[in-house]
Protein backbone atom coordinates (compact mmCIF):
# COMPACT_ATOMS: atom_id res chain seq x y z
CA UNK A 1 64.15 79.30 81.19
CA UNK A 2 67.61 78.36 82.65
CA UNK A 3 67.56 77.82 86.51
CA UNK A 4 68.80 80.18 89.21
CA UNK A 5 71.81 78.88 90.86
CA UNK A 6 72.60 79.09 94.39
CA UNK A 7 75.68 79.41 96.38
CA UNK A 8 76.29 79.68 100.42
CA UNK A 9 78.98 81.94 101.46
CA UNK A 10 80.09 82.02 105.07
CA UNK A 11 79.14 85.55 106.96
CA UNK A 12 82.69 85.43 108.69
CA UNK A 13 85.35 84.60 105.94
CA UNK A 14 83.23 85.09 102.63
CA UNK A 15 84.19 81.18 102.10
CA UNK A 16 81.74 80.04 98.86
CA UNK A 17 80.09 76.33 98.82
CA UNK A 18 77.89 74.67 96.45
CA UNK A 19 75.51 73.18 99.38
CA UNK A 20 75.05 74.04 103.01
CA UNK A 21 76.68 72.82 105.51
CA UNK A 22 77.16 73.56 109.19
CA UNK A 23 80.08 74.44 109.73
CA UNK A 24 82.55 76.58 107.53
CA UNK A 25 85.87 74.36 106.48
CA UNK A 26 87.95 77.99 106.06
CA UNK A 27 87.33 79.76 109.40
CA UNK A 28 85.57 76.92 111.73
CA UNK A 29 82.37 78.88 112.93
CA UNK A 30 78.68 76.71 113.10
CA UNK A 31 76.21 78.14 111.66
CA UNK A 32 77.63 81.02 109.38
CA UNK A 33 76.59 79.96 106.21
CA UNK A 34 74.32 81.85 104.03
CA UNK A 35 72.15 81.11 100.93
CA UNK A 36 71.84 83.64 97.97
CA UNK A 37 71.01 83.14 94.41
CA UNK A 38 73.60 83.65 91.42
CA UNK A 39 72.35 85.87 88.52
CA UNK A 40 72.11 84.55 84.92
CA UNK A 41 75.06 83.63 82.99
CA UNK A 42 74.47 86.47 80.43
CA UNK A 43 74.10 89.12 83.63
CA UNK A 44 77.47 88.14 84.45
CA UNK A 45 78.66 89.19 80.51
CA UNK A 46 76.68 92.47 80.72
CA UNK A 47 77.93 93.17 83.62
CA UNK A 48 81.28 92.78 82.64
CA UNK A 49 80.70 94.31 78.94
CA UNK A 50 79.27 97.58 80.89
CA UNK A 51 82.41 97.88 83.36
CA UNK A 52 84.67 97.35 80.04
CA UNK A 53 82.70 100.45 78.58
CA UNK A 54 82.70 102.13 82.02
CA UNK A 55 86.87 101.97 82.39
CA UNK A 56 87.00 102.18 78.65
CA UNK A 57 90.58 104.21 78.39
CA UNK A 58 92.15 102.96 81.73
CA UNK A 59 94.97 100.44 80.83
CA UNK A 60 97.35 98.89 82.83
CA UNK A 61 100.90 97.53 82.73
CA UNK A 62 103.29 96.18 83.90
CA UNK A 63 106.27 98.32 85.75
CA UNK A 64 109.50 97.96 87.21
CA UNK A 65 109.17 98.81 90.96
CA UNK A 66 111.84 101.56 90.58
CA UNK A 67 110.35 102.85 88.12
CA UNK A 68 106.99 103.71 89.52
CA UNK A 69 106.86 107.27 90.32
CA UNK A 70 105.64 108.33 93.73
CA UNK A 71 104.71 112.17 93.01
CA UNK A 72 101.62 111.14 90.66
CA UNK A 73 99.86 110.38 93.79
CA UNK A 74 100.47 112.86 96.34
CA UNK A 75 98.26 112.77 99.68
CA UNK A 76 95.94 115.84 100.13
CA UNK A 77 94.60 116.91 103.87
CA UNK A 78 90.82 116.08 105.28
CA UNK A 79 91.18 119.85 107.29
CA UNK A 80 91.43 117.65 110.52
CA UNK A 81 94.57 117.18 111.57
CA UNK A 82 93.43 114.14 114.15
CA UNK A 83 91.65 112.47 111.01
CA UNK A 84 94.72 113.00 108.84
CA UNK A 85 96.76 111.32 111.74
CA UNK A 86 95.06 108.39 111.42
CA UNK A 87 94.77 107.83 107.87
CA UNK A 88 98.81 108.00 107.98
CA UNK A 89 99.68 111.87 107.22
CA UNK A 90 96.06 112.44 104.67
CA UNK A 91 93.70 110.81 102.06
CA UNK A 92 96.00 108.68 99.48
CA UNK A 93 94.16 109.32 95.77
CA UNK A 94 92.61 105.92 94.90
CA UNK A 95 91.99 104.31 98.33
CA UNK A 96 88.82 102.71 99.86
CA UNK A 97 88.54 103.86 103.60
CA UNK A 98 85.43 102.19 105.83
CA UNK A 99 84.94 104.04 108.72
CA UNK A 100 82.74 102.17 111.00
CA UNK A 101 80.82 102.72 114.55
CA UNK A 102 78.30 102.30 116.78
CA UNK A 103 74.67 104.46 115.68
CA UNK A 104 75.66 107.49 117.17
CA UNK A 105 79.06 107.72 117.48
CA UNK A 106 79.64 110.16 114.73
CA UNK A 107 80.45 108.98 111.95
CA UNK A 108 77.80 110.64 109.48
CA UNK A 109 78.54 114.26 111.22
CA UNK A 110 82.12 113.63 110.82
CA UNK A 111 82.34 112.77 107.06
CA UNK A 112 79.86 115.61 106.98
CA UNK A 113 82.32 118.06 107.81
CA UNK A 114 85.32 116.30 105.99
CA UNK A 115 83.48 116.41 102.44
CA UNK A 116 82.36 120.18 103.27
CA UNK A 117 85.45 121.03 103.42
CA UNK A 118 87.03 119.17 101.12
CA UNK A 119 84.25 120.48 98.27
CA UNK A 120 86.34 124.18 98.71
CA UNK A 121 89.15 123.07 96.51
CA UNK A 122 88.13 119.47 94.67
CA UNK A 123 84.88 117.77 93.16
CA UNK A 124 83.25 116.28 96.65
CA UNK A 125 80.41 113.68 96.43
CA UNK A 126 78.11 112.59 99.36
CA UNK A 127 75.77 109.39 98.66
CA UNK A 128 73.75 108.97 101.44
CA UNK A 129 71.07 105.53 101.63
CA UNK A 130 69.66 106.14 104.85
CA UNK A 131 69.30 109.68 105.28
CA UNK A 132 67.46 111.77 102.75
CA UNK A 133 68.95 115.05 101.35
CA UNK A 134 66.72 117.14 103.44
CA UNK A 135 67.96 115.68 106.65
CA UNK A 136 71.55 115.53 105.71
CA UNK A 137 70.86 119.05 104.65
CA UNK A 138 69.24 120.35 107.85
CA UNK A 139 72.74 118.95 109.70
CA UNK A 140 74.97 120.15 107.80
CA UNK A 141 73.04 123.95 108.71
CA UNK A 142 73.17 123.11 111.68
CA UNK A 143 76.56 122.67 112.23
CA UNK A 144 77.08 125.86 110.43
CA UNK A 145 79.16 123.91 107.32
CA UNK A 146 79.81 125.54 103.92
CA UNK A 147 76.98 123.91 101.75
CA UNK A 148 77.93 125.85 98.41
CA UNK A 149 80.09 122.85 96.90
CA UNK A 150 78.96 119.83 97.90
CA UNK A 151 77.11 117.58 95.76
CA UNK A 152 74.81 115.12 97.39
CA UNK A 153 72.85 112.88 96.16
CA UNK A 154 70.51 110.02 97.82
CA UNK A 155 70.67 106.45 96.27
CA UNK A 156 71.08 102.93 96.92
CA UNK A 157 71.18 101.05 93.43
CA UNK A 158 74.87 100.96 92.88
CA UNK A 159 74.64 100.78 89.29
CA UNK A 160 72.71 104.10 89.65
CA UNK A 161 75.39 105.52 91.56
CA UNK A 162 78.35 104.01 89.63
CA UNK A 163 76.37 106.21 86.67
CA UNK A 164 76.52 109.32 88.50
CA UNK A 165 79.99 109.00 89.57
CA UNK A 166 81.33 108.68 86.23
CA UNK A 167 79.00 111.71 84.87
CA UNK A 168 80.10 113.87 88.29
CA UNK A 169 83.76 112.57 87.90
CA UNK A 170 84.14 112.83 91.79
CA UNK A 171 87.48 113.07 93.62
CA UNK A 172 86.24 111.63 97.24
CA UNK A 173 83.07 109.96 97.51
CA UNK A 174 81.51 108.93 100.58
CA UNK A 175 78.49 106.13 100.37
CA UNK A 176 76.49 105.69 103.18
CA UNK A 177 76.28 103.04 104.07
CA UNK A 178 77.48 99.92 102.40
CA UNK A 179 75.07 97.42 103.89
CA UNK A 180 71.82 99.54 101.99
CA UNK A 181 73.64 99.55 98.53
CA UNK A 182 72.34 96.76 96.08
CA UNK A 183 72.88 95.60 92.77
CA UNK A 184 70.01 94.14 90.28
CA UNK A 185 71.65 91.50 89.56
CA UNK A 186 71.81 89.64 92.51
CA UNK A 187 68.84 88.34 94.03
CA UNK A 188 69.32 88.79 97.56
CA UNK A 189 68.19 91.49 99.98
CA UNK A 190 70.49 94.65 100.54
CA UNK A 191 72.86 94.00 103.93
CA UNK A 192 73.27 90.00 102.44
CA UNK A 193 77.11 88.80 102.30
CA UNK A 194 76.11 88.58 98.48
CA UNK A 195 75.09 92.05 98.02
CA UNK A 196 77.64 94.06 100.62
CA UNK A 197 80.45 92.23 98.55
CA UNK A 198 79.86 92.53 95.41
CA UNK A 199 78.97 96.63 96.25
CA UNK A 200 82.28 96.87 98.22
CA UNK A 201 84.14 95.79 94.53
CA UNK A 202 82.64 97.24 92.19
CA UNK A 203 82.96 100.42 94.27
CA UNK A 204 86.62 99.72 95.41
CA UNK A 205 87.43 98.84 91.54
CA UNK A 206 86.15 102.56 90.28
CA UNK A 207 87.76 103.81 93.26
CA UNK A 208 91.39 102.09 92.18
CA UNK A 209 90.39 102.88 88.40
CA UNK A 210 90.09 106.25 88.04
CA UNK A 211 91.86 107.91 91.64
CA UNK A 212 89.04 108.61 93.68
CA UNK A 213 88.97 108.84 97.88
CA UNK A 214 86.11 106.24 98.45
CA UNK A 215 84.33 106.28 102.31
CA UNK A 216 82.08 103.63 103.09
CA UNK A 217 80.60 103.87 106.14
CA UNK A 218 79.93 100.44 108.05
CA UNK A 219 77.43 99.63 110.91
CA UNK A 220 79.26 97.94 113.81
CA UNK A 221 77.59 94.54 115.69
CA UNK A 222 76.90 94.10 119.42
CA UNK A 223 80.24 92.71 120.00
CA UNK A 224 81.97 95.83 118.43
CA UNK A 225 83.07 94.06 114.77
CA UNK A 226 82.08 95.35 111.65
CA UNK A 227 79.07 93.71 110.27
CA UNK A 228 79.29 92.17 106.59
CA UNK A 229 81.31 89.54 105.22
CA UNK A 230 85.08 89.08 106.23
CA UNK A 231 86.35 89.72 102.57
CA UNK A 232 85.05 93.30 103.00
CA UNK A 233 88.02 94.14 105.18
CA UNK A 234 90.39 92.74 102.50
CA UNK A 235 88.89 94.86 99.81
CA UNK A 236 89.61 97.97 101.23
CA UNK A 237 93.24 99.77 102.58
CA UNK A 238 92.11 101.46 105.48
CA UNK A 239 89.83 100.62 107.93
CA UNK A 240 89.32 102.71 111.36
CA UNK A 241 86.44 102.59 114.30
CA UNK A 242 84.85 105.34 115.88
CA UNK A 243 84.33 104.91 119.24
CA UNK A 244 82.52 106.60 122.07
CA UNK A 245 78.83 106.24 123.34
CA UNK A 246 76.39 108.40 122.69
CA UNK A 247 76.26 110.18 126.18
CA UNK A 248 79.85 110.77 126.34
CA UNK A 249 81.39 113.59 124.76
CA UNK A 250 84.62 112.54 123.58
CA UNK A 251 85.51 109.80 120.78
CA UNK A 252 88.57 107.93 120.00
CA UNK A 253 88.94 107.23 115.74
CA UNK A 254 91.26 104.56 116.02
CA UNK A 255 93.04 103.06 113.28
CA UNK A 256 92.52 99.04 112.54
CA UNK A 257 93.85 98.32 109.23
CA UNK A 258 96.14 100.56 106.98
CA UNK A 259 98.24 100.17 103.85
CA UNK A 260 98.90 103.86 104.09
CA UNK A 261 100.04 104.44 107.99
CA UNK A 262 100.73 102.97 110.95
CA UNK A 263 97.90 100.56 112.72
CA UNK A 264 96.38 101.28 116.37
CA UNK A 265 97.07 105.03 115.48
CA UNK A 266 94.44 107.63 117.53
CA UNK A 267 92.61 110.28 117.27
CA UNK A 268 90.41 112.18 119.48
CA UNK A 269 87.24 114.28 118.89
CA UNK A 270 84.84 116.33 121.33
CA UNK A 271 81.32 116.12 120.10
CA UNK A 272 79.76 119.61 120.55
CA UNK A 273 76.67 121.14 119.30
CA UNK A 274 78.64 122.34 115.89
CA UNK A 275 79.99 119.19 115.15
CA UNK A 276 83.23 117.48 115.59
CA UNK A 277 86.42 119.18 117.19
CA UNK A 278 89.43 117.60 117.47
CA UNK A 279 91.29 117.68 120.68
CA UNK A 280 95.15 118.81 120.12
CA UNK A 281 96.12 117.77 123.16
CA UNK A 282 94.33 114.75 124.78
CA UNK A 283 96.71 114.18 127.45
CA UNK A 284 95.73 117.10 129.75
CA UNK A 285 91.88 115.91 128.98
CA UNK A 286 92.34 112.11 130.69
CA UNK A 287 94.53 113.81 133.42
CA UNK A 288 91.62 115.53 134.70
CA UNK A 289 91.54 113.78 138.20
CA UNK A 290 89.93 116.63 140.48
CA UNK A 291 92.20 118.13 143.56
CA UNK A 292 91.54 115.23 146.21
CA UNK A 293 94.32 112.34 145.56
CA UNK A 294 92.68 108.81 146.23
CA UNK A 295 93.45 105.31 146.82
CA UNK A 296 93.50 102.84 143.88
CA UNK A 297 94.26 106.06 140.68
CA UNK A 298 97.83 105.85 138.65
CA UNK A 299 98.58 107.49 136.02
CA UNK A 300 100.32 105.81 133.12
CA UNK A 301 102.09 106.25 129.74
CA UNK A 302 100.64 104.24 126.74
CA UNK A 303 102.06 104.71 123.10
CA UNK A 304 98.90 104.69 120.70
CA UNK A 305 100.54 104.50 116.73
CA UNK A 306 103.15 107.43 116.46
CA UNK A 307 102.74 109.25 119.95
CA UNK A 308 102.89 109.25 123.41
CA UNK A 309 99.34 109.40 125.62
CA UNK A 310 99.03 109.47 129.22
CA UNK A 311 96.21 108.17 131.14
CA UNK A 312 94.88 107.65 134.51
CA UNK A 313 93.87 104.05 135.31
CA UNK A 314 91.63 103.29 138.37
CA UNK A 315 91.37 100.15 140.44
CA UNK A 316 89.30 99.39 143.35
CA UNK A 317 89.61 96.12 145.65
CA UNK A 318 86.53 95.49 147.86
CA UNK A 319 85.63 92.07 150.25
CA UNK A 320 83.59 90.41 147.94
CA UNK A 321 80.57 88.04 148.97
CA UNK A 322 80.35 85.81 146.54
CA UNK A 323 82.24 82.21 146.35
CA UNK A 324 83.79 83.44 142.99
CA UNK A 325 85.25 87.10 143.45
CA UNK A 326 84.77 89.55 140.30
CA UNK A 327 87.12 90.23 138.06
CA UNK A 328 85.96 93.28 135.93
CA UNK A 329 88.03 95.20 133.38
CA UNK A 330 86.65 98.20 131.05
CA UNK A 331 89.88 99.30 128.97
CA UNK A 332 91.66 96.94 129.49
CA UNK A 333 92.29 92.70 128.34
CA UNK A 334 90.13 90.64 131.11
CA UNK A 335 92.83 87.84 130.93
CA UNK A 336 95.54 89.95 131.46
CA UNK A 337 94.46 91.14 134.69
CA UNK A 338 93.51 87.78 136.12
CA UNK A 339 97.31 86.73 135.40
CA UNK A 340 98.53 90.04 136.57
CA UNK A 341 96.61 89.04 139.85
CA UNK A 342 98.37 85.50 140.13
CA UNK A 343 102.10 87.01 139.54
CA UNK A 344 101.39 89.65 142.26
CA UNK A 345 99.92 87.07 144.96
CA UNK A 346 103.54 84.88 144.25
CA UNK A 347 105.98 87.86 143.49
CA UNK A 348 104.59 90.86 145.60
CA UNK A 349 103.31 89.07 148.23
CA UNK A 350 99.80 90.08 148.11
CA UNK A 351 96.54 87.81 148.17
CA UNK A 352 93.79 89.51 146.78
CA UNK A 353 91.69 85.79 146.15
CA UNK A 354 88.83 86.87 148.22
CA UNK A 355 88.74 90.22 147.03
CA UNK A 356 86.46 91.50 144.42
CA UNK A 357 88.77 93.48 141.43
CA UNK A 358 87.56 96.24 138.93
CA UNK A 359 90.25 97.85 136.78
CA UNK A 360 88.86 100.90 134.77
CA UNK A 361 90.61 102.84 132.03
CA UNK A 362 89.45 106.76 132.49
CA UNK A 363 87.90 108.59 129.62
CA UNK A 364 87.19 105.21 128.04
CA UNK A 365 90.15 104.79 126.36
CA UNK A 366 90.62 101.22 125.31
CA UNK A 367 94.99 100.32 126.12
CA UNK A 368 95.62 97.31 123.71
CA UNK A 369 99.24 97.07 124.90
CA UNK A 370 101.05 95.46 127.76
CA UNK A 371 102.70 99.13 129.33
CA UNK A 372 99.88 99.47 131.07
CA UNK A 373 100.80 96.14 133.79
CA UNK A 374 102.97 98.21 136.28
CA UNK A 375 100.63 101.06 136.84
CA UNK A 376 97.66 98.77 136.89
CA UNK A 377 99.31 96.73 139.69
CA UNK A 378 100.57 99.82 141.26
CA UNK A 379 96.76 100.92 141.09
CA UNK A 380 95.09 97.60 142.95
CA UNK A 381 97.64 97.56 145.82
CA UNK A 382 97.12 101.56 146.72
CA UNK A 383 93.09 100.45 146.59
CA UNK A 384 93.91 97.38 148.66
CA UNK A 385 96.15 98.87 151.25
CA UNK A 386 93.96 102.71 151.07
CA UNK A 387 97.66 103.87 149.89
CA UNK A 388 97.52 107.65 148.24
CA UNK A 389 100.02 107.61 145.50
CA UNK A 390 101.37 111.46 144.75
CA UNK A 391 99.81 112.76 141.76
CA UNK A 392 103.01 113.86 139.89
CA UNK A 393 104.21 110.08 139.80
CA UNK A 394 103.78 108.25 136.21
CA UNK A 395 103.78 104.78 136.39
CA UNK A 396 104.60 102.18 132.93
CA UNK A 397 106.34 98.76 132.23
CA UNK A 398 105.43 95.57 131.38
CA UNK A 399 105.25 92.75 133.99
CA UNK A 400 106.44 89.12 133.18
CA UNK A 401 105.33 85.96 134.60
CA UNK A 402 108.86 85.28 136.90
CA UNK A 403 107.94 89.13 138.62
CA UNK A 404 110.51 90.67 136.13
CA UNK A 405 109.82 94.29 134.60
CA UNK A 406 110.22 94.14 130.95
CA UNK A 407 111.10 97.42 128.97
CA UNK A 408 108.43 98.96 126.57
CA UNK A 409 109.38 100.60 123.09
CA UNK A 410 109.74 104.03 122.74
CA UNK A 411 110.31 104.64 126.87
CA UNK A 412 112.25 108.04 126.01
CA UNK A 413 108.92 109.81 124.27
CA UNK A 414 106.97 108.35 127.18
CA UNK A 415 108.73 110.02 129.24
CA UNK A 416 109.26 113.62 127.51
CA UNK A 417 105.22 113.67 127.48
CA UNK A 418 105.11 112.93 131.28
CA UNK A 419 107.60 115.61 132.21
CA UNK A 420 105.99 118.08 129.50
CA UNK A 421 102.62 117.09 131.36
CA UNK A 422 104.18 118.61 135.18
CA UNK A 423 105.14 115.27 136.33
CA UNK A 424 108.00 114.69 138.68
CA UNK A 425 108.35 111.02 139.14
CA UNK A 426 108.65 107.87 137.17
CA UNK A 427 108.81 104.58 137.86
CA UNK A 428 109.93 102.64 134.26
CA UNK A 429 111.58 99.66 133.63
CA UNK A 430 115.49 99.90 133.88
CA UNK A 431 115.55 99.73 130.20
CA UNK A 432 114.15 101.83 129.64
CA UNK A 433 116.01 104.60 131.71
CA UNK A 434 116.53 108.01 129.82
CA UNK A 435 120.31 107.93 128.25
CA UNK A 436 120.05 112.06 129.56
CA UNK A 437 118.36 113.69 132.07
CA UNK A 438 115.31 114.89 131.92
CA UNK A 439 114.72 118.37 133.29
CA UNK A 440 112.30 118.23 135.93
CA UNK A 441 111.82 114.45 136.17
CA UNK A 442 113.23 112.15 138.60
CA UNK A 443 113.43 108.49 136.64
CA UNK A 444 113.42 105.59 138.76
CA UNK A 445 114.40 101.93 136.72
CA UNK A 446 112.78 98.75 138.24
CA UNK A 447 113.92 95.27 137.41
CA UNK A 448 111.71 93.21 139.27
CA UNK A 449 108.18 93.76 140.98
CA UNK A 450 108.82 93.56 144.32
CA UNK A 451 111.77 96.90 143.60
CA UNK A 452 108.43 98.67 141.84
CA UNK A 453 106.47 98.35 145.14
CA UNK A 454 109.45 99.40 147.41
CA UNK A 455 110.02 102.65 145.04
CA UNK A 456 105.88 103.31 144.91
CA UNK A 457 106.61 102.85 149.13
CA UNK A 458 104.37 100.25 148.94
């Protein structure tokens, strides 16, 4: 009897090598390397032999780009218009999508609803691995969803499944979740690099081979990153995060990776007791401040994928006893508010050294780009000086080391959601200033930091 070979593959790249080793060569982490057993040499051929006879019929060739015609694969709607915002305008026929979050965020419930609806008018298969049909089916009552088309069925062995795909002849598929699936023919444990990737491409390649909307659903580590193997996240064309916790109502999908769409694109939900509702207008939910104006709240102008969004940022500035002030930022990049700090002590003339700083994003929207450094320097001088900014003033602009005010792309839509929003005031970069009026909104352009805090009256 022939002997099992090994191989270690690296949890964060999906590197191979023939012995183990500490660190990985490809990516440069310690201690990422994983051992799993190869099958049999004559697995391998029936394996391939059975795919061959799977995808018997499917041929391909080779086309001229211009020739390629764009109709045969139009994009069809998931009933959500937040969801179909983020997958680029709606579910591309062929493509692998992992949606991934936190255990409770919402992910099951909202695929839930998607395939429900989606069963109406095409063939609509839900595999679930760690759910049985019963609970999936007590849910889906719950939420009052239209259980008459939907075909479910519970299983983890993928050659199983790949069976009963090609019987059912599915047009969207959802499998959840890719870290229970297996295949006999590797010897690992389910959730091993060895087993998630060879799943994901097996799955992805029936997906690709025969035009079918595949969801995988992915559990999400401590740190926030997709758990599996690096590779996964080349495999697929779409990848977006829900996120929210558990006790808050609203979640953000937000976009990662995309060959369909734009990246960083987002979508927001309210979790209610029938499910998932998207929010049409998110805007007027983060502008919820209350009718008492205080110290240390701005509200700013951030552009997440294809639209405008305004939110209110917080900061509060407090004595601090402790040789080493805190620096503490939820929302936002940590480093980028300790420089922020160091170009307003030498260009704005404020020294907030011994002074504890928290910087808080409302509604916990997380602002990945660098808009948000006027109005969150606006925010910690009104906390340090107990200033009251008006609360029809909108604040954006990006702050360079020498105390300049660098513009921001697409200023003009920024601006057409503030004044839409009721706001009067803006304080932009000078760039950025609106080529036309703007009914209802007086525009003030900024060049430098020290002009910002004079026009804030600060």
């Amino acid at each position: 009897m022939a002997k099992a070979k090994t191989a270690f593959v690296c949890n964060e790249c999906g590197s191979d090598y023939a012995k183990w080793q500490g660190q990985c060569s490809d990516c440069g982490t310690w201690n990422t390397l994983v051992e799993f057993k190869l099958g049999p040499a004559k697995s391998a051929k029936r394996s391939t032999a059975s795919v061959s006879a799977n995808y018997a019929g499917v041929r391909s060739e080779a086309k001229r780009l211009q020739d390629i015609d764009l109709e045969q694969l139009p994009r069809f709607t998931t009933g959500a218009t937040e969801f179909d915002r983020v997958l680029g305008g709606g579910l591309v026929p062929g493509s692998t999508i992992l949606v991934g979050g936190h255990p409770g965020a919402g992910k099951s419930t909202l695929l839930l609803q998607t395939m429900c609806h989606l069963a109406k008018t095409r063939a609509a298969l839900y595999v679930t691995g760690e759910e049985s049909p019963q609970q999936i089916a007590m849910r889906a009552h719950r939420l009052e969803l239209p259980v008459d088309q939907l075909q479910l069925m519970a299983e983890t062995n993928i050659d199983a499944l790949l069976d009963a795909a090609q019987e059912l002849k599915p047009s969207v598929m959802v499998v959840d979740s890719i870290q229970v699936m297996h295949s006999d023919e590797i010897t690992s444990a389910a959730g091993s690099v060895s087993q998630v990737r060879e799943c994901a491409a097996r799955l992805t390649r029936y997906a690709k081979q025969t035009n079918t909307v595949l969801f995988l659903v992915g559990h999400v580590t401590k740190d926030g990153t997709l758990a599996g193997p690096k590779v996964l996240e080349h495999m697929i064309d779409c990848s977006i995060l829900l996120e929210g916790d558990a006790d808050k109502r609203f979640r953000t999908l937000r976009g990662q990776k995309n060959r369909f769409g734009a990246v960083n694109e987002l979508g927001v939900f309210a979790m209610t007791d029938k499910g998932m509702r998207e929010v049409k207008n998110p805007s007027a939910i983060f502008l919820d401040r209350g009718h008492d104006a205080a110290p240390g709240s701005v509200v700013m102008a951030v552009w997440e994928g294809t639209r405008p969004l305004l939110v209110e940022i917080q900061a509060l500035v407090d004595d601090s006893s402790l040789s080493n002030p805190r620096r503490v930022a939820v929302g936002l990049e940590q480093n980028r508010l300790a420089m922020l700090l160091a170009v307003l002590h030498r260009h704005g003339g404020l020294q907030v050294g011994d002074q504890d700083v928290f910087a808080n994003v409302v509604g916990g929207v997380k602002v990945l780009e660098t808009s948000v450094d006027l109005a969150l320097l606006a925010a910690i001088v009104s906390s340090f000086k107990n200033l009251v900014l008006p609360q029809d003033w909108v604040v954006f602009g990006e702050v360079g080391l020498a105390g300049e005010i660098r513009p921001v792309p697409s200023g003009q839509e920024r601006l057409a959601e503030a004044a839409k929003h009721g706001f009067k005031h803006a304080i932009v970069p000078k760039a950025n200033m609106p080529k036309q009026p703007i009914s209802g909104l007086t525009v003030v352009g900024v060049t430098k930091l020290s002009e910002a805090l004079s026009a804030l009256q600060m």
